[in-house]
N, C-alpha and C. Protein backbone atom coordinates (compact mmCIF):
# COMPACT_ATOMS: atom_id res chain seq x y z
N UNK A 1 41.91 253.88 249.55
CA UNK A 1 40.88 253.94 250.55
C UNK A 1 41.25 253.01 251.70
N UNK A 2 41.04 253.62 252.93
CA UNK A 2 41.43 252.49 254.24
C UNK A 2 39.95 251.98 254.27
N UNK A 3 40.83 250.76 254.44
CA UNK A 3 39.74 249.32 254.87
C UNK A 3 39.51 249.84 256.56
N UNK A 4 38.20 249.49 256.75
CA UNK A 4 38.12 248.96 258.34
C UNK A 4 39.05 248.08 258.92
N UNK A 5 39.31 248.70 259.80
CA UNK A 5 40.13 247.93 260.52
C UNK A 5 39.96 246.87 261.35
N UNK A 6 38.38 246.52 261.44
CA UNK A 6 37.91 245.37 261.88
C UNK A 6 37.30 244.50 261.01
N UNK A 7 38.19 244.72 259.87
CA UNK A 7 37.71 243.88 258.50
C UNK A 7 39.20 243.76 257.73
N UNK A 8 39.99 243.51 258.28
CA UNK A 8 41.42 243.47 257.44
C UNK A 8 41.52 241.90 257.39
N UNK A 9 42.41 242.05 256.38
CA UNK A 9 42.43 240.17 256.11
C UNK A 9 43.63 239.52 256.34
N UNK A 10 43.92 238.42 256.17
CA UNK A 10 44.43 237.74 257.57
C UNK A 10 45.34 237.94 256.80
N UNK A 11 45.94 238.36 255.86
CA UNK A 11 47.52 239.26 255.28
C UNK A 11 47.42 240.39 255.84
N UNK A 12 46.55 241.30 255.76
CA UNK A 12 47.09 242.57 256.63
C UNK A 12 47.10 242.08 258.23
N UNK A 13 46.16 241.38 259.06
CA UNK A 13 46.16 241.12 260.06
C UNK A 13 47.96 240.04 260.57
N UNK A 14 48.59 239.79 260.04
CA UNK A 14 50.20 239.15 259.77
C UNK A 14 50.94 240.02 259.62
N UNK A 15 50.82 241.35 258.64
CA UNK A 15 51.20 242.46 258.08
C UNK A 15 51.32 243.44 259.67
N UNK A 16 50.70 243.65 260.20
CA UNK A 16 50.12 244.52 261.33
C UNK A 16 50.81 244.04 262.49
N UNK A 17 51.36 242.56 262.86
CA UNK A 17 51.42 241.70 263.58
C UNK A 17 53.16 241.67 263.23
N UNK A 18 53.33 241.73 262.20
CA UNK A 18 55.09 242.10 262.32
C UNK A 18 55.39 243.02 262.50
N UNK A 19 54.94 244.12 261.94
CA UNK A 19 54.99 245.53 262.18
C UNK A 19 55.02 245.61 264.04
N UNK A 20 54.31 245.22 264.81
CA UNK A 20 54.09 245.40 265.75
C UNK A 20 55.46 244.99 266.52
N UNK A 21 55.84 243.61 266.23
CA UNK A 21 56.81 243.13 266.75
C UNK A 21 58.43 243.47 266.30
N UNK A 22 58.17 244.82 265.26
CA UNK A 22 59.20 245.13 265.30
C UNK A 22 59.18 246.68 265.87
N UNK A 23 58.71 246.85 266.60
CA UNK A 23 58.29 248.27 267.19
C UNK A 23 57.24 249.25 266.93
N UNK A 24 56.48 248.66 265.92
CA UNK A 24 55.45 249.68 265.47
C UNK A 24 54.24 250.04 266.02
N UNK A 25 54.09 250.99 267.19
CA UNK A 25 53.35 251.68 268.11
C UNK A 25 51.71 251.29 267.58
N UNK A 26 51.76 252.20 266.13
CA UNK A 26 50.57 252.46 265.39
C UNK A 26 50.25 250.83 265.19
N UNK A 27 50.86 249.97 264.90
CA UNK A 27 50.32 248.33 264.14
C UNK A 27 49.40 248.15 265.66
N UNK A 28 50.67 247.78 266.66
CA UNK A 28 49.69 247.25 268.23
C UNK A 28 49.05 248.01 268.72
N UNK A 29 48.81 249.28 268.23
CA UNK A 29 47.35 250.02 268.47
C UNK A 29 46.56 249.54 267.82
N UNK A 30 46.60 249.07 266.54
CA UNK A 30 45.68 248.60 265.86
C UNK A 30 44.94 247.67 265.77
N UNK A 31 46.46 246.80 266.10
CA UNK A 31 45.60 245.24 266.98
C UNK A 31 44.78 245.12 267.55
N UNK A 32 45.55 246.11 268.91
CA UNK A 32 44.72 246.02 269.56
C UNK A 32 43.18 247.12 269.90
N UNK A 33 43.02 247.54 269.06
CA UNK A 33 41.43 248.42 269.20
C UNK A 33 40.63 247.55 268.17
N UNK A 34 41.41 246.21 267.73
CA UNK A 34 40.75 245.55 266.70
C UNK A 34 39.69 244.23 267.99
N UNK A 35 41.24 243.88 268.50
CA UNK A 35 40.44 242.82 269.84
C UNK A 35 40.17 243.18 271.08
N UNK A 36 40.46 244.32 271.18
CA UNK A 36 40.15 244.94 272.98
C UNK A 36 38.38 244.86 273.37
N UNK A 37 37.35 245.01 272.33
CA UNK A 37 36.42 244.37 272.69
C UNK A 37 36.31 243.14 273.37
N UNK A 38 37.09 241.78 272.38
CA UNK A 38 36.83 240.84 272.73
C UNK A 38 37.42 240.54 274.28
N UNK A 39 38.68 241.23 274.13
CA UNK A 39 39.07 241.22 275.35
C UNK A 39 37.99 241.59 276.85
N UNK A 40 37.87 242.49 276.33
CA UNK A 40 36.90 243.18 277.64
C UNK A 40 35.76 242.52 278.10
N UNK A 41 35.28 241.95 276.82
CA UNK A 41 33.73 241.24 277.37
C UNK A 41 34.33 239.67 278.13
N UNK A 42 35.23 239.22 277.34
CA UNK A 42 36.42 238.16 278.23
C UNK A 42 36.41 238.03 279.63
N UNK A 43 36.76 239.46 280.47
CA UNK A 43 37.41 239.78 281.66
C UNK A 43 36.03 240.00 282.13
N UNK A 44 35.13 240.59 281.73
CA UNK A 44 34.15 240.71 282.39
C UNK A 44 33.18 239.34 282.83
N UNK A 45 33.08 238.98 281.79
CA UNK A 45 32.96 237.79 281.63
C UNK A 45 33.19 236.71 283.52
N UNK A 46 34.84 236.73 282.93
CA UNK A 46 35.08 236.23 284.19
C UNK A 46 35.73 236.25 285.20
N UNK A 47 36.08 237.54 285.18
CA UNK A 47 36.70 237.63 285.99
C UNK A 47 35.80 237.76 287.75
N UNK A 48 36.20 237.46 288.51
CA UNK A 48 35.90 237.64 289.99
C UNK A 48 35.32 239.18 290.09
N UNK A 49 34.38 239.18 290.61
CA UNK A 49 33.96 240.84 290.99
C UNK A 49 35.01 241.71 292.14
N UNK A 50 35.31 242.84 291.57
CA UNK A 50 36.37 243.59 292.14
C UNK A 50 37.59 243.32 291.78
N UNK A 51 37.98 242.84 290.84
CA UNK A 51 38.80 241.77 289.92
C UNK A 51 39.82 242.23 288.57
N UNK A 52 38.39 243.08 288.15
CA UNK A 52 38.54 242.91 286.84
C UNK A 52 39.52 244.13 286.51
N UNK A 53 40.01 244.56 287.22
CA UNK A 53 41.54 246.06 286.69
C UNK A 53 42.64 244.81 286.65
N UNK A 54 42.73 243.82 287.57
CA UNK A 54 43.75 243.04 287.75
C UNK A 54 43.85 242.20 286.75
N UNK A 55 42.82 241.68 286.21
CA UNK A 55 42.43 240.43 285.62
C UNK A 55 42.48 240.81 283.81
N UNK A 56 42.13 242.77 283.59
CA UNK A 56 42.34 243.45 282.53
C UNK A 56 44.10 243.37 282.04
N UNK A 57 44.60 243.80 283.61
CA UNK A 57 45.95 244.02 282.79
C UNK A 57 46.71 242.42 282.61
N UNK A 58 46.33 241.49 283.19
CA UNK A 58 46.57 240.01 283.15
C UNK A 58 46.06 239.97 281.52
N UNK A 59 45.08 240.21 280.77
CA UNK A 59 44.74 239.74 279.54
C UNK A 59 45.38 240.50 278.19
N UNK A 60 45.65 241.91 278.91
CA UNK A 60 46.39 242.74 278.17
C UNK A 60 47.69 242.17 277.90
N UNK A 61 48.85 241.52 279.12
CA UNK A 61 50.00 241.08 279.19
C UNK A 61 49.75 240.14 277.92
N UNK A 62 48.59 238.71 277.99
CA UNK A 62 48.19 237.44 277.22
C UNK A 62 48.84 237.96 275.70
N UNK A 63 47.68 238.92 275.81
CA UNK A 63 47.66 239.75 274.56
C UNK A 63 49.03 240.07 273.38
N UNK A 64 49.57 240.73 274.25
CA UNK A 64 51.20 241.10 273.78
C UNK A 64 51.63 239.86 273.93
N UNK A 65 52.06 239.04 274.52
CA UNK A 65 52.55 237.74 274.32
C UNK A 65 51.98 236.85 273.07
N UNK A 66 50.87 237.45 272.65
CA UNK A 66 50.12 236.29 271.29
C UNK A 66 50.83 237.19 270.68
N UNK A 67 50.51 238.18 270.22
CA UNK A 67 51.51 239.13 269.04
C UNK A 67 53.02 238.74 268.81
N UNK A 68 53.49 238.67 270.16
CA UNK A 68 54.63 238.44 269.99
C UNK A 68 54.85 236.77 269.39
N UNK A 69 54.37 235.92 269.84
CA UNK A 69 54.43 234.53 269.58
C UNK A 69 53.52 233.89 267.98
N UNK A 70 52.90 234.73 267.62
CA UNK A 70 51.99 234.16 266.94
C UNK A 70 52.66 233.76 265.46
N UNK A 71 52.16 232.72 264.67
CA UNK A 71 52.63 231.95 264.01
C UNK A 71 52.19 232.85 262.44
N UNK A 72 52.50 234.01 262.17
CA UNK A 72 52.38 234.56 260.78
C UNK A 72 52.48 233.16 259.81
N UNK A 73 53.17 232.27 259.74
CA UNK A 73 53.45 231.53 258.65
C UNK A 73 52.55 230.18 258.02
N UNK A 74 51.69 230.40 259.41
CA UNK A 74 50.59 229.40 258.70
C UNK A 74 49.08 229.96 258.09
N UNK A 75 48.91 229.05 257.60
CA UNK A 75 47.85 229.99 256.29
C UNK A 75 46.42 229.89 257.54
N UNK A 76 45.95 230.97 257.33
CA UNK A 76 44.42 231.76 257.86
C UNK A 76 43.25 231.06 257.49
């Protein structure tokens, strides 16, 4: 049975997160439809009015850079 995907645990969420960084389309889709909420309310949040396409793909870039950088090896 698939788990929600906004309920995976911080082994699959590591799991998903290498996958990603080794090319796996489906993982950083997953990621990301996991945090693109948080993202969005983020940018809205604060971004400057008339802003926020610029300020979206600025958080999107953040985004891929945490995936890519993020520290799988310390415990959750």
């Amino acid at each position: 049975m698939k788990e929600n995907e906004n309920n995976v645990s911080g082994t699959e969420l590591s799991e998903l997160i290498v996958r990603a960084r080794a090319n796996d389309s489906a993982a950083f889709e997953t990621l990301l439809s996991r945090y693109e909420p948080m993202i969005g309310n983020t940018v809205r949040r604060y971004a400057p009015q008339g802003q926020e396409d610029d300020a979206r793909q600025e958080a999107l870039a953040g985004f891929y850079r945490a995936v890519l950088t993020f520290d799988t090896t310390q415990p959750g």
